[in-house]
N, C-alpha and C. Protein backbone atom coordinates (compact mmCIF):
# COMPACT_ATOMS: atom_id res chain seq x y z
N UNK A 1 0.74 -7.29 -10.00
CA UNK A 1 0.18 -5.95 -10.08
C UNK A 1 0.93 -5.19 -11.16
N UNK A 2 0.56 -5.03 -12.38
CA UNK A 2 1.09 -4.79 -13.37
C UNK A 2 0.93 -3.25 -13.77
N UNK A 3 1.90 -2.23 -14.19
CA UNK A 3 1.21 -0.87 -14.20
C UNK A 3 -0.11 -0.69 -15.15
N UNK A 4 -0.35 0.42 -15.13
CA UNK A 4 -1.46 0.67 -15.87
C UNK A 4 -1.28 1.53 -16.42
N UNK A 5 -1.57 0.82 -17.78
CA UNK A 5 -1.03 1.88 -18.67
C UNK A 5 -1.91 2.31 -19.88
N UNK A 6 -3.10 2.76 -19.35
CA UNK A 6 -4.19 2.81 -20.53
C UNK A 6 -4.50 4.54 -20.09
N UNK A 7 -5.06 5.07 -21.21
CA UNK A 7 -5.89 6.54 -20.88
C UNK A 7 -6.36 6.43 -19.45
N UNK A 8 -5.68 7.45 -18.49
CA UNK A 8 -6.09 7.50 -17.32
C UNK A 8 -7.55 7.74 -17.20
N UNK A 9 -8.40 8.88 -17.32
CA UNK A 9 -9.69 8.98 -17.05
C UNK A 9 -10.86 7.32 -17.45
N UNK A 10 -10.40 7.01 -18.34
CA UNK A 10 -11.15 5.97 -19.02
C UNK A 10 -10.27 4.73 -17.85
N UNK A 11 -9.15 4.67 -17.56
CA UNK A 11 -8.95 3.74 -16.65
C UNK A 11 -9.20 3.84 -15.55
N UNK A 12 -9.19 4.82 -15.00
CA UNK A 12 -9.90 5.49 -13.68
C UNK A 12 -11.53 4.76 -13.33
N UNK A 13 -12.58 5.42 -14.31
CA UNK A 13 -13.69 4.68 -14.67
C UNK A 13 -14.09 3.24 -14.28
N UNK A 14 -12.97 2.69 -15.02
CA UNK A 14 -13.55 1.24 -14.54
C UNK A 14 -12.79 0.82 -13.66
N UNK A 15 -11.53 1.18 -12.83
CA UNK A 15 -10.68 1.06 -11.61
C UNK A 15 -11.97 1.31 -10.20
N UNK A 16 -12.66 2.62 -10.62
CA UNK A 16 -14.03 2.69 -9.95
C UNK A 16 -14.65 1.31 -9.68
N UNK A 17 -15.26 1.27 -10.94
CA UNK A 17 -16.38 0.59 -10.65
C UNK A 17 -15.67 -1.03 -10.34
N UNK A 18 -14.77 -1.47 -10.49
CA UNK A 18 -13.96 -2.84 -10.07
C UNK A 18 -14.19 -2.75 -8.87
N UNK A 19 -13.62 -1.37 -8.50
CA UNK A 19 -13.60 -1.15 -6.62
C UNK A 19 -14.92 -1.00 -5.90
N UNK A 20 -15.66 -0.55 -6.82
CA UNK A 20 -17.25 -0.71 -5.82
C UNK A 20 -17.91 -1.80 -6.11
N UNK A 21 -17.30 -2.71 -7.64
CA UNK A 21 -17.81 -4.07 -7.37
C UNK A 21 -17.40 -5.13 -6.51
N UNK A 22 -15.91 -5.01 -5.69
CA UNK A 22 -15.11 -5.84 -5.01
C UNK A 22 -15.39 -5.42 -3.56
N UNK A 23 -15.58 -4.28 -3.17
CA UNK A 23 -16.04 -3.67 -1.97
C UNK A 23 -17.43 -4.57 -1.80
N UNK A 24 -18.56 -4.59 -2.62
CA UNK A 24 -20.06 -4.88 -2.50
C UNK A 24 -19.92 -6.53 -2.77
N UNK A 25 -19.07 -7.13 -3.00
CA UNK A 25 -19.19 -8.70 -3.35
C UNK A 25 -17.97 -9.76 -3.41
N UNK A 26 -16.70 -8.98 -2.87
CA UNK A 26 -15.10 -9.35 -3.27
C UNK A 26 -14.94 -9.95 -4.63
N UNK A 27 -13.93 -10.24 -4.55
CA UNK A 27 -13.26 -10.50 -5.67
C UNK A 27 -13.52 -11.45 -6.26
N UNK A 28 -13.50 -12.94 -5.71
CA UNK A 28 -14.14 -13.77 -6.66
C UNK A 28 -15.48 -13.94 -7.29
N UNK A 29 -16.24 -12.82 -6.44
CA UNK A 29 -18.31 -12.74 -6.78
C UNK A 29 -18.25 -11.63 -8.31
N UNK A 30 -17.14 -11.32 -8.07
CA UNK A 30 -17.03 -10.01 -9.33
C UNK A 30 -16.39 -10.75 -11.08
N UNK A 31 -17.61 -10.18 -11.55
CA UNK A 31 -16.95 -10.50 -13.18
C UNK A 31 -16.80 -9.40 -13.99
N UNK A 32 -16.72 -9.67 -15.22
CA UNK A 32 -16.39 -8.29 -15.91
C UNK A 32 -17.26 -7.77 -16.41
N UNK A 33 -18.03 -8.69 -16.61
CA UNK A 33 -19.73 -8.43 -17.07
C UNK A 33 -20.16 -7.23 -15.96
N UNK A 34 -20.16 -7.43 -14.62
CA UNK A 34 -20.56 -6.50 -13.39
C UNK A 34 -19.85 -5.07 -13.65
N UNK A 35 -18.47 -5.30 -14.07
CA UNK A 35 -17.74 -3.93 -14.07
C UNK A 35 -17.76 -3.40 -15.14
N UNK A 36 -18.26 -3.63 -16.26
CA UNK A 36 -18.94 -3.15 -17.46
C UNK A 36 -19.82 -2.35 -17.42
N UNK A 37 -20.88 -2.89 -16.76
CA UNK A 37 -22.15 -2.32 -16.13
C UNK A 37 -22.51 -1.31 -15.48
N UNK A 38 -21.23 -1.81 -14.76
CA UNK A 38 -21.15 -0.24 -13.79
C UNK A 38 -20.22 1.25 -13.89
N UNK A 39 -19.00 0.58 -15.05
CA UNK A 39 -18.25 1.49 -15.93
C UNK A 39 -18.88 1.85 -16.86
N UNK A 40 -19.99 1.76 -17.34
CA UNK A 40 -20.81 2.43 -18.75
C UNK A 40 -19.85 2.01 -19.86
N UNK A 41 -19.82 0.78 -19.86
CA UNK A 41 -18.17 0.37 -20.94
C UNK A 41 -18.74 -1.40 -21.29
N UNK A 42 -18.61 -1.61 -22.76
CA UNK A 42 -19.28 -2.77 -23.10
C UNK A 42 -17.59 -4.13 -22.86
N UNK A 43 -18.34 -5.31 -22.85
CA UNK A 43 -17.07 -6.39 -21.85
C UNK A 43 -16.24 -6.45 -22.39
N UNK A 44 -16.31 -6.03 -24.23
CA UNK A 44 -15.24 -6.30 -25.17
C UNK A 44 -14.36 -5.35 -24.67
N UNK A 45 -14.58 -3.54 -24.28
CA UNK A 45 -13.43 -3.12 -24.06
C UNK A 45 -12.84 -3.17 -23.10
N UNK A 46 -13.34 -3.72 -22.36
CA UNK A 46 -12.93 -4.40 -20.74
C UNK A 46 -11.61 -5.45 -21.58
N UNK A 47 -12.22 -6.74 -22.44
CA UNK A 47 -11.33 -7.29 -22.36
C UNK A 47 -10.38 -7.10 -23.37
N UNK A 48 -10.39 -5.91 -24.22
CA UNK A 48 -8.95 -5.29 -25.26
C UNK A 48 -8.28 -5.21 -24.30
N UNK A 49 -8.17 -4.48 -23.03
CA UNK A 49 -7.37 -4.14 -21.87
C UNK A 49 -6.98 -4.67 -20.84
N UNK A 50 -7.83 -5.31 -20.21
CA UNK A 50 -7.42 -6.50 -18.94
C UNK A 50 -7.87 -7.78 -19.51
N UNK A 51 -7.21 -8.95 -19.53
CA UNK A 51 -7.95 -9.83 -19.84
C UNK A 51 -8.70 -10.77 -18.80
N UNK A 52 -8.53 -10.50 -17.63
CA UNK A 52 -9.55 -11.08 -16.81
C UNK A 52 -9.39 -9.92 -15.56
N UNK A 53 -10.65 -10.43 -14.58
CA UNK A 53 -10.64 -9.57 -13.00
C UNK A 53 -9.47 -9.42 -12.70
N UNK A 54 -8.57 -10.96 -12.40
CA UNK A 54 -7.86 -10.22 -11.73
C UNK A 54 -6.49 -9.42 -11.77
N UNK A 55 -6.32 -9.56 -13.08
CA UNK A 55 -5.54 -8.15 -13.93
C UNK A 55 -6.28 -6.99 -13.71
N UNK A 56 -7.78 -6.99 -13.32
CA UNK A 56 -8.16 -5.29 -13.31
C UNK A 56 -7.98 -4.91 -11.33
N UNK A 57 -8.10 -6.07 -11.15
CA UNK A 57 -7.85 -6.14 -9.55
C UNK A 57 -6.34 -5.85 -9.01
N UNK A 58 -5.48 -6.38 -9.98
CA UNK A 58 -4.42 -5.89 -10.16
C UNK A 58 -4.02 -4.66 -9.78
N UNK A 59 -4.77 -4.10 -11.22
CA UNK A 59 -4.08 -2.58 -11.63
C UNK A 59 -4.54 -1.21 -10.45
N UNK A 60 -6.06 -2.47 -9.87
CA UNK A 60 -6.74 -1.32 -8.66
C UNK A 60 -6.11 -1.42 -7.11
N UNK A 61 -5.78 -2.14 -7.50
CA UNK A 61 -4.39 -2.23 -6.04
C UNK A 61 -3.30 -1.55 -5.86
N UNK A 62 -2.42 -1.63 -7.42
CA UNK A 62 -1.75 -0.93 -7.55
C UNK A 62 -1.81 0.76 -7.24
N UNK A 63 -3.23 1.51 -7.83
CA UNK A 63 -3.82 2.10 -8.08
C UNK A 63 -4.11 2.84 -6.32
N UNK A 64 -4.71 2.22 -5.60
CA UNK A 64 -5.19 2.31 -4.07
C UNK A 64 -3.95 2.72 -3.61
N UNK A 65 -2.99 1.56 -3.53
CA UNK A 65 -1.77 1.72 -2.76
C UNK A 65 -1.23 2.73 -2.28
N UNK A 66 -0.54 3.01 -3.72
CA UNK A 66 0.19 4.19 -4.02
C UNK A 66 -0.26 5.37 -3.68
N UNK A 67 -1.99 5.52 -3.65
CA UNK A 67 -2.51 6.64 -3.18
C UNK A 67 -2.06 6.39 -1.67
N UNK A 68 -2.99 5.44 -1.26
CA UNK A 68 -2.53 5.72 0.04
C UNK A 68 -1.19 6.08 0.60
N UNK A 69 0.15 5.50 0.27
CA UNK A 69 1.39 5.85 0.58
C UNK A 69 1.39 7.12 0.23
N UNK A 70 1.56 7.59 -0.67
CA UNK A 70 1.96 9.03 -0.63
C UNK A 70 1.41 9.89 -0.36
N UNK A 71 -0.37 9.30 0.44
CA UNK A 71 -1.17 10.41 1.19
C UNK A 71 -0.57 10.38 2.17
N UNK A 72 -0.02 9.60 3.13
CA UNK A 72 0.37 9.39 4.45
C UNK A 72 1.88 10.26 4.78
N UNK A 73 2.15 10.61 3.01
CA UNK A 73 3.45 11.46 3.91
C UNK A 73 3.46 12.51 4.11
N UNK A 74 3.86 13.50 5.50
CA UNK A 74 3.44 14.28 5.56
C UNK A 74 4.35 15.49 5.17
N UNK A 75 4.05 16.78 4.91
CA UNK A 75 4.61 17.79 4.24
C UNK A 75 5.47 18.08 5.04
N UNK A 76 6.81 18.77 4.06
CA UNK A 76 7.97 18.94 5.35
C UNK A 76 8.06 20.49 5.41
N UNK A 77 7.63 20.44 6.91
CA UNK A 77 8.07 21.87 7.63
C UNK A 77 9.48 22.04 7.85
N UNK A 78 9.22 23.77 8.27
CA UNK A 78 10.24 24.15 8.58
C UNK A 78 10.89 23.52 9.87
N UNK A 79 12.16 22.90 9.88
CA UNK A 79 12.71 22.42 10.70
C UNK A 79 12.80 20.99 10.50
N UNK A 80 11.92 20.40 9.95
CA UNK A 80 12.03 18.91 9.95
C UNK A 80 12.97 17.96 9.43
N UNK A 81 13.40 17.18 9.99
CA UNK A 81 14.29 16.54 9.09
C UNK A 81 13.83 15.45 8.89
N UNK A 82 14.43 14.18 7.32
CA UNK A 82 13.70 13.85 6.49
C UNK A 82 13.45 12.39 7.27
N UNK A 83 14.30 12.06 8.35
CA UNK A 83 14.31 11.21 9.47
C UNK A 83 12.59 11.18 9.63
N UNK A 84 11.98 12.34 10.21
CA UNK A 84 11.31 12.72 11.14
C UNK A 84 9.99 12.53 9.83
N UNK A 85 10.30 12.51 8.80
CA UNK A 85 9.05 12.50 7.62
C UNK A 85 8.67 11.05 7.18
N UNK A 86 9.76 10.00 7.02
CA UNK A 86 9.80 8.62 6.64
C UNK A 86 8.95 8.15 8.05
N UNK A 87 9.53 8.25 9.33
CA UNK A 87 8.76 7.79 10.43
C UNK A 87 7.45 8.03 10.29
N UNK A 88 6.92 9.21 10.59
CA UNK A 88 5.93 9.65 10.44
C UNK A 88 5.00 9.15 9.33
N UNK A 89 5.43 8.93 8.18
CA UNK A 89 4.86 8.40 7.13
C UNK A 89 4.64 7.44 7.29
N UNK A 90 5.30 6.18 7.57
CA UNK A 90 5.39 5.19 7.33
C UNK A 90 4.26 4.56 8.82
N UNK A 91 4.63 5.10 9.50
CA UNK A 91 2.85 4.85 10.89
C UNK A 91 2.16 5.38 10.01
N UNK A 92 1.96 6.74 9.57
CA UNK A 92 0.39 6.84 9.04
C UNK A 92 0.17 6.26 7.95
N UNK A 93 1.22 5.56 7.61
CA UNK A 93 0.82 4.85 6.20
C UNK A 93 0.12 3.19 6.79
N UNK A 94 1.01 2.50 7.63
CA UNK A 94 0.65 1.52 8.32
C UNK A 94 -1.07 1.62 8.66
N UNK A 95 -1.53 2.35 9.28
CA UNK A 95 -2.76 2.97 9.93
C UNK A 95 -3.43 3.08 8.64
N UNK A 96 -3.00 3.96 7.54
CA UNK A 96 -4.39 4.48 6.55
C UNK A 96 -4.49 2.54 5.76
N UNK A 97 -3.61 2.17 6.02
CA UNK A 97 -3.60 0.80 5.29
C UNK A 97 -5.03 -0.08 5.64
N UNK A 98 -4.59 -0.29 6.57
CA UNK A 98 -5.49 -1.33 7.76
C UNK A 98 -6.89 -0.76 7.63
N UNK A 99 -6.84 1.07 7.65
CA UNK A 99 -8.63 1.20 8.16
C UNK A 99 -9.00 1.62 6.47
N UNK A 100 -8.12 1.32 5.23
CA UNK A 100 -8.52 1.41 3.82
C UNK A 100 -9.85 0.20 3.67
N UNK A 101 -10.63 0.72 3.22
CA UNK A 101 -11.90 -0.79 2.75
C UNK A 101 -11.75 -1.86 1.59
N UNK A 102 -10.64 -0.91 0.67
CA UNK A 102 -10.53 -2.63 0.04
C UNK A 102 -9.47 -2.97 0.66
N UNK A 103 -8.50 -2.93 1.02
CA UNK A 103 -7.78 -3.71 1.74
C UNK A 103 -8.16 -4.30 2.70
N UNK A 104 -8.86 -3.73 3.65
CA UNK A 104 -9.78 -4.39 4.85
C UNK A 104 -10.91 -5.91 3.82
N UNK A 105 -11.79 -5.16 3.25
CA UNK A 105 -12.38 -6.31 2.32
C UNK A 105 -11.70 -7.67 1.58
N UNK A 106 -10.03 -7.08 1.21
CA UNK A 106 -9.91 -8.24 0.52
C UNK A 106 -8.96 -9.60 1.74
N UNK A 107 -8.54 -8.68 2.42
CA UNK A 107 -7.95 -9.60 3.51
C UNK A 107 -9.03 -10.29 4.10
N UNK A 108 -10.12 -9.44 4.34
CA UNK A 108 -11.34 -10.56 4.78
C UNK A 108 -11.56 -11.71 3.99
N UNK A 109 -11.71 -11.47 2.41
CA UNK A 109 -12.62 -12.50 1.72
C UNK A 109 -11.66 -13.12 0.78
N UNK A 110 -10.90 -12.12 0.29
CA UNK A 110 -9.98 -12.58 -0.42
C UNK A 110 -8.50 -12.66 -0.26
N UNK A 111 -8.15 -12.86 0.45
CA UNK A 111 -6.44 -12.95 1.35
C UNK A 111 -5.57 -13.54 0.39
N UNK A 112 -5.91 -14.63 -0.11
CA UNK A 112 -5.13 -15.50 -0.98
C UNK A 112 -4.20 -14.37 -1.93
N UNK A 113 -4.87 -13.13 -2.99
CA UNK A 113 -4.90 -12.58 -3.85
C UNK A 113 -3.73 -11.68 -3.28
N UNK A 114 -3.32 -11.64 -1.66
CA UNK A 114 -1.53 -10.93 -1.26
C UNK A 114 -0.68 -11.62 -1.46
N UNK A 115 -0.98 -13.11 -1.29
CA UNK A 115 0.00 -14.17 -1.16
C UNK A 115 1.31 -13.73 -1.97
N UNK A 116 0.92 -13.78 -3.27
CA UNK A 116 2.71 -13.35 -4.09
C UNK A 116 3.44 -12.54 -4.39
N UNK A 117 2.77 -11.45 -3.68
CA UNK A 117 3.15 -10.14 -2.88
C UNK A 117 3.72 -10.51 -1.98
N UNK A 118 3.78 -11.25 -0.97
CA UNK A 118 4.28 -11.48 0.30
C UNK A 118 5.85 -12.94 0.13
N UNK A 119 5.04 -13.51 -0.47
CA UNK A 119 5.94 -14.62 -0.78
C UNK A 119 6.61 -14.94 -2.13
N UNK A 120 6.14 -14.61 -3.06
CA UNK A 120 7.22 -14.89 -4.18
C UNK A 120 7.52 -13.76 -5.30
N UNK A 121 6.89 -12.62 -5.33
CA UNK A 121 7.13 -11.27 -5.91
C UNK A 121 6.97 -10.58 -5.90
N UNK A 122 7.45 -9.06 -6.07
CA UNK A 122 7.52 -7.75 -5.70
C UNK A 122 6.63 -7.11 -6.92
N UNK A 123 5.16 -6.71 -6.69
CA UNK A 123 4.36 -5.93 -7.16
C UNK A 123 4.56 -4.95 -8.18
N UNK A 124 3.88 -4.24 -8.33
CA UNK A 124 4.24 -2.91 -9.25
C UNK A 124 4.35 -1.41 -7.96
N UNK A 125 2.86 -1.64 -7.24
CA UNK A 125 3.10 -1.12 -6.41
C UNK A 125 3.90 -0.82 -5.21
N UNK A 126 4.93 -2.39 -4.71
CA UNK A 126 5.55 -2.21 -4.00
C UNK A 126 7.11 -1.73 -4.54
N UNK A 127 7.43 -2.00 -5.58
CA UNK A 127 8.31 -1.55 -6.86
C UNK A 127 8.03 0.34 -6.75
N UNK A 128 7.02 1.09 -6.57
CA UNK A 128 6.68 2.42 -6.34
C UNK A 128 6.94 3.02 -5.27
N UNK A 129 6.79 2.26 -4.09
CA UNK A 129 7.02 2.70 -2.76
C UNK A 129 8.08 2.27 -2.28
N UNK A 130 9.37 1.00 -2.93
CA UNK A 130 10.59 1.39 -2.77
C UNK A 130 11.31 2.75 -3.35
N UNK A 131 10.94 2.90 -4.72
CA UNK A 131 11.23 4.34 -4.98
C UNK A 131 11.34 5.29 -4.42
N UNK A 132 10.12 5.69 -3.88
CA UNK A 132 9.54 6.89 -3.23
C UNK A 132 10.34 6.83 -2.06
N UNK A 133 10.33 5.63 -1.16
CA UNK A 133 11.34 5.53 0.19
C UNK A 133 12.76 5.61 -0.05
N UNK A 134 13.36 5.14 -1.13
CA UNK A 134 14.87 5.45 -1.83
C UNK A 134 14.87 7.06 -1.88
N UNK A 135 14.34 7.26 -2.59
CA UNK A 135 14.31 8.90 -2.69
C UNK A 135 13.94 9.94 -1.49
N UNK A 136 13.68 9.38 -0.36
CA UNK A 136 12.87 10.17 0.65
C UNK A 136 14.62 9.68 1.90
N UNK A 137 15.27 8.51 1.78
CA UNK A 137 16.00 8.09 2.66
C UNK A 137 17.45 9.05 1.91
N UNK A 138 17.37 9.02 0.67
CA UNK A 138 18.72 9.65 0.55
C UNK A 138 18.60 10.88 0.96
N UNK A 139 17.56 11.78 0.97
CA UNK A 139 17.12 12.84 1.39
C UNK A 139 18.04 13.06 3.10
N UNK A 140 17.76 12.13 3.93
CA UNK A 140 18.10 11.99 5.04
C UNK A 140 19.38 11.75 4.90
N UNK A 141 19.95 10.70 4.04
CA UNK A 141 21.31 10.76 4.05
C UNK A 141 21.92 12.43 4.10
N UNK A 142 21.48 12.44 2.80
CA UNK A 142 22.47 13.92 2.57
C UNK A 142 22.22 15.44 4.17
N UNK A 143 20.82 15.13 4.61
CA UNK A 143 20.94 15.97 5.78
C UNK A 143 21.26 15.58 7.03
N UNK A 144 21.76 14.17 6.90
CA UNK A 144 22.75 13.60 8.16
C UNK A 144 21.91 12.97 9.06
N UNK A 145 20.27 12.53 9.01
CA UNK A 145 19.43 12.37 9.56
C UNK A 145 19.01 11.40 9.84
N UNK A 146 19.40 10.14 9.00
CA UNK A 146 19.09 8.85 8.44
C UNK A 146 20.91 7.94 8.20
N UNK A 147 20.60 6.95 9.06
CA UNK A 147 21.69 6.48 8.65
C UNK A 147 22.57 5.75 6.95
N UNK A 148 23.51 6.08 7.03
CA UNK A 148 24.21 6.00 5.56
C UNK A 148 24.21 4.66 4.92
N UNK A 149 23.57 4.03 3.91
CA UNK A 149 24.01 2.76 3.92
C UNK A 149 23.05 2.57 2.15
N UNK A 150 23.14 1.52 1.59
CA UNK A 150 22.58 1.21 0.68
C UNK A 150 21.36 1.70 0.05
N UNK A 151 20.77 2.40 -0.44
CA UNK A 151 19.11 3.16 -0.06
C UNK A 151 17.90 2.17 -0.57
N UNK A 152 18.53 1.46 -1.68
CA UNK A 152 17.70 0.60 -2.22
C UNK A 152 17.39 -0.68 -1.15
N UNK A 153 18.64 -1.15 -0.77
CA UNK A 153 18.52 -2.05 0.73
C UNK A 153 17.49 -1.72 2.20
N UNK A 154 18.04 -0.46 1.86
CA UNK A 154 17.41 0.09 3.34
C UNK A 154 15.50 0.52 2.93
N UNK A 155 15.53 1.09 1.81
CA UNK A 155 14.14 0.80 1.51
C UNK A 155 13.24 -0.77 1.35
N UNK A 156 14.01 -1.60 0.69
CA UNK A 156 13.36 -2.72 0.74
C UNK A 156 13.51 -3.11 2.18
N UNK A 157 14.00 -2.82 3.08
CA UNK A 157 14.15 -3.76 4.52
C UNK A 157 12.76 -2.52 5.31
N UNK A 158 12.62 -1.37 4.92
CA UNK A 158 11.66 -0.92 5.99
C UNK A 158 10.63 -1.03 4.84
N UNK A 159 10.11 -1.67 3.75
CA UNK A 159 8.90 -2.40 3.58
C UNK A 159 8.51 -3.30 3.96
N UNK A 160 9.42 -4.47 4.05
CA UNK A 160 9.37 -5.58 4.63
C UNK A 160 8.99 -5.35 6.42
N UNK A 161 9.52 -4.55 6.89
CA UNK A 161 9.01 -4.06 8.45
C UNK A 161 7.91 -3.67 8.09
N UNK A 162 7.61 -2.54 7.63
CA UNK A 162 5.90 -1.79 7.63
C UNK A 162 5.21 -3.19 6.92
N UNK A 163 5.48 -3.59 5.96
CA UNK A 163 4.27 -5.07 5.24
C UNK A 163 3.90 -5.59 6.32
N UNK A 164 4.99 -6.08 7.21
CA UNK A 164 4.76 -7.37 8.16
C UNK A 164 3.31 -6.30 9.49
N UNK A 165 3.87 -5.29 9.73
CA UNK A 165 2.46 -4.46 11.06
C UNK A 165 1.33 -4.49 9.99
N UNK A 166 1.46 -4.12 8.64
CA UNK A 166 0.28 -4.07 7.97
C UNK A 166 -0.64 -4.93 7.78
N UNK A 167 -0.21 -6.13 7.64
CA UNK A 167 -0.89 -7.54 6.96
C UNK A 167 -0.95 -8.25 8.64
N UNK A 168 0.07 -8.14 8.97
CA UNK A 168 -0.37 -9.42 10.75
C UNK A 168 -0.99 -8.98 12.03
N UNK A 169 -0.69 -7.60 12.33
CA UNK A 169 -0.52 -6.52 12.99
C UNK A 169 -2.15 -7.19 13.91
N UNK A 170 -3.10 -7.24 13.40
CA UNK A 170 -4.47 -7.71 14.35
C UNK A 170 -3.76 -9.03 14.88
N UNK A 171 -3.01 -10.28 13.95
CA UNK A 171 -2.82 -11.20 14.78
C UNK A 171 -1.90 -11.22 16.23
N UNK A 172 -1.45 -9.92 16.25
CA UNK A 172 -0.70 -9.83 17.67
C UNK A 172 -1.46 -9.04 18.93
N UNK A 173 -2.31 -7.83 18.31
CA UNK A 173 -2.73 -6.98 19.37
C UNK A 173 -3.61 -7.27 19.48
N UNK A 174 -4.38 -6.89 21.34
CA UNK A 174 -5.50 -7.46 22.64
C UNK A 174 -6.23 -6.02 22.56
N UNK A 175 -6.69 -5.63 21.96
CA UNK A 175 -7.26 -4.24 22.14
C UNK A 175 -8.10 -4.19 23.92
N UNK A 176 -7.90 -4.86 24.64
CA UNK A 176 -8.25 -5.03 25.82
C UNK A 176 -7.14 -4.38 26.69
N UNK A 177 -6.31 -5.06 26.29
CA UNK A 177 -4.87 -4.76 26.99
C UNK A 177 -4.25 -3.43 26.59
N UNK A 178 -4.33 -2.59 27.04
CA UNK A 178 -3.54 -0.51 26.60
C UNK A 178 -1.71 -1.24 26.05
N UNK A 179 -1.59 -2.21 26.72
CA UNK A 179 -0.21 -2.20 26.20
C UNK A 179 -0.02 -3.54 25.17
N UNK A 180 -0.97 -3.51 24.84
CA UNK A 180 -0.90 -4.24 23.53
C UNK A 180 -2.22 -4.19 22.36
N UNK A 181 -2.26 -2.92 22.39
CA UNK A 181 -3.17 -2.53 21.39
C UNK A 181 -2.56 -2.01 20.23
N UNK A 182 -3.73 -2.23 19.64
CA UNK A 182 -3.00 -1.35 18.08
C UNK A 182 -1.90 -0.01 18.45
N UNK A 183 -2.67 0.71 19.25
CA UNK A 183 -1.73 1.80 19.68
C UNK A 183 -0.73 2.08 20.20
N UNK A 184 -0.47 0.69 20.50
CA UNK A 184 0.44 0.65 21.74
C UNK A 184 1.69 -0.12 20.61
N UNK A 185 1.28 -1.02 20.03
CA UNK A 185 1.88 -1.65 18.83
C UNK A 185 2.68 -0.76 17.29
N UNK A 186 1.56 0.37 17.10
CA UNK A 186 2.11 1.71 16.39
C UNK A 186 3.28 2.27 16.96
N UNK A 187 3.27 2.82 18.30
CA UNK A 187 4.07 3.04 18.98
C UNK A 187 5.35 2.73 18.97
N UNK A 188 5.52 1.24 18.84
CA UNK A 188 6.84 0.54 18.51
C UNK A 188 7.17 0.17 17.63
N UNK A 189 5.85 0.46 16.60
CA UNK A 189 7.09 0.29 15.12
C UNK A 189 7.42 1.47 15.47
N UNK A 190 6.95 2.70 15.80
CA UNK A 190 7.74 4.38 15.57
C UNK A 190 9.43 3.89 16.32
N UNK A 191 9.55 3.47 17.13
CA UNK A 191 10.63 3.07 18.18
C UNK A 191 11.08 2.34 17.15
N UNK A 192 10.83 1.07 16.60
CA UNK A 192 11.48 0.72 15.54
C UNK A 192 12.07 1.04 14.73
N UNK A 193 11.41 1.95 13.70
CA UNK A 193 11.71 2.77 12.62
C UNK A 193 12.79 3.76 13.13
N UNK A 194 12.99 4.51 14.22
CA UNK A 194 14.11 5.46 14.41
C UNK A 194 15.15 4.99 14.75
N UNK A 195 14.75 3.82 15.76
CA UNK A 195 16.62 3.21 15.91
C UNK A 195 16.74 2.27 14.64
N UNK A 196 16.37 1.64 13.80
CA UNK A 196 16.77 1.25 12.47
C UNK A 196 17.04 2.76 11.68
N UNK A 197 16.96 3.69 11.70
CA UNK A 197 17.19 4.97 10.76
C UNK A 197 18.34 5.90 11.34
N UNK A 198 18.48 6.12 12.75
CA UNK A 198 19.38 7.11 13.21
C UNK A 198 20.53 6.93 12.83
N UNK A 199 21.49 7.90 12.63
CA UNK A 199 23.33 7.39 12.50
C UNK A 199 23.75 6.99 13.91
């Protein structure tokens, strides 16, 4: 997942139409010819810039992600401490993940396309949301809220927690069962996340 680094509006455009071609047919039914078509953009300048799908599939992941993470965090009130914002975030980030449609879509059809995300390299996007969690945990450091320790460590270890509810999270919960439902499962990453964070 490589950044993107072209004129935003004009990359935006066809980040679109990738995403309503991968939503309507996944990823391998999609060519560039399709996202041309539907970006009002001829294939050549498709391919000055990405040279295949899944470099543009790439950059729209990247692209999704990040939105979603930093929609999920929530604004800090008066009183809150930054403890109480990472938790919070990081369930509603878990949650906006799962009920997102291309993510839902590509784990359906196209799963393969997380694999080296999961197993042999760290994204662009997940490279963004250690940041953002480095910067959100020292926050807590300095207001005594979050326990003291490495930030870059401690961010990569509560991605690796939130990845794992995000991506397996259906293979464990009985939505039959109240105590082993999704909700019930949210629940304990929150329990998770605070005794891994408290001093």
């Amino acid at each position: 997942m490589t950044p993107i680094r072209h004129n935003h509006s004009d990359s935006d455009a066809v980040l679109d139409a990738v995403r309503d071609c991968v939503l309507a047919v996944g990823v391998r039914r999609t060519t560039l010819t399709d996202v041309a078509r539907r970006a009002g953009v001829s294939r050549m300048t498709l391919y000055r810039r990405w040279p295949d799908v899944r470099t543009l599939v790439g950059d729209l992941m990247t692209r999704e992600w990040v939105a979603v993470a930093t929609g999920a965090m929530p604004e800090r009130g008066p009183g809150a401490d930054a403890r109480s914002l990472i938790v919070d975030g990081l369930v509603a980030g878990v949650e906006a993940f799962r009920a997102h449609p291309l993510f839902r879509k590509i784990v359906d059809v196209d799963p393969e396309l997380l694999l080296p995300y999961v197993l042999d390299r760290r994204g662009a996007s997940q490279e963004a949301l250690i940041a953002l969690l480095a910067d959100a945990l020292r926050e807590g450091h300095a207001d005594g809220s979050v326990r003291t320790c490495h930030a870059e460590r401690q961010a990569r270890a509560l991605l690796l927690i939130v990845q794992s509810f995000t991506l397996s999270l259906r293979t464990m919960t009985d939505e039959d069962d109240a105590d082993l439902s999704s909700e019930a499962f949210l629940a304990e990453l929150r329990s998770i996340l605070e005794r891994t964070l408290t001093p």
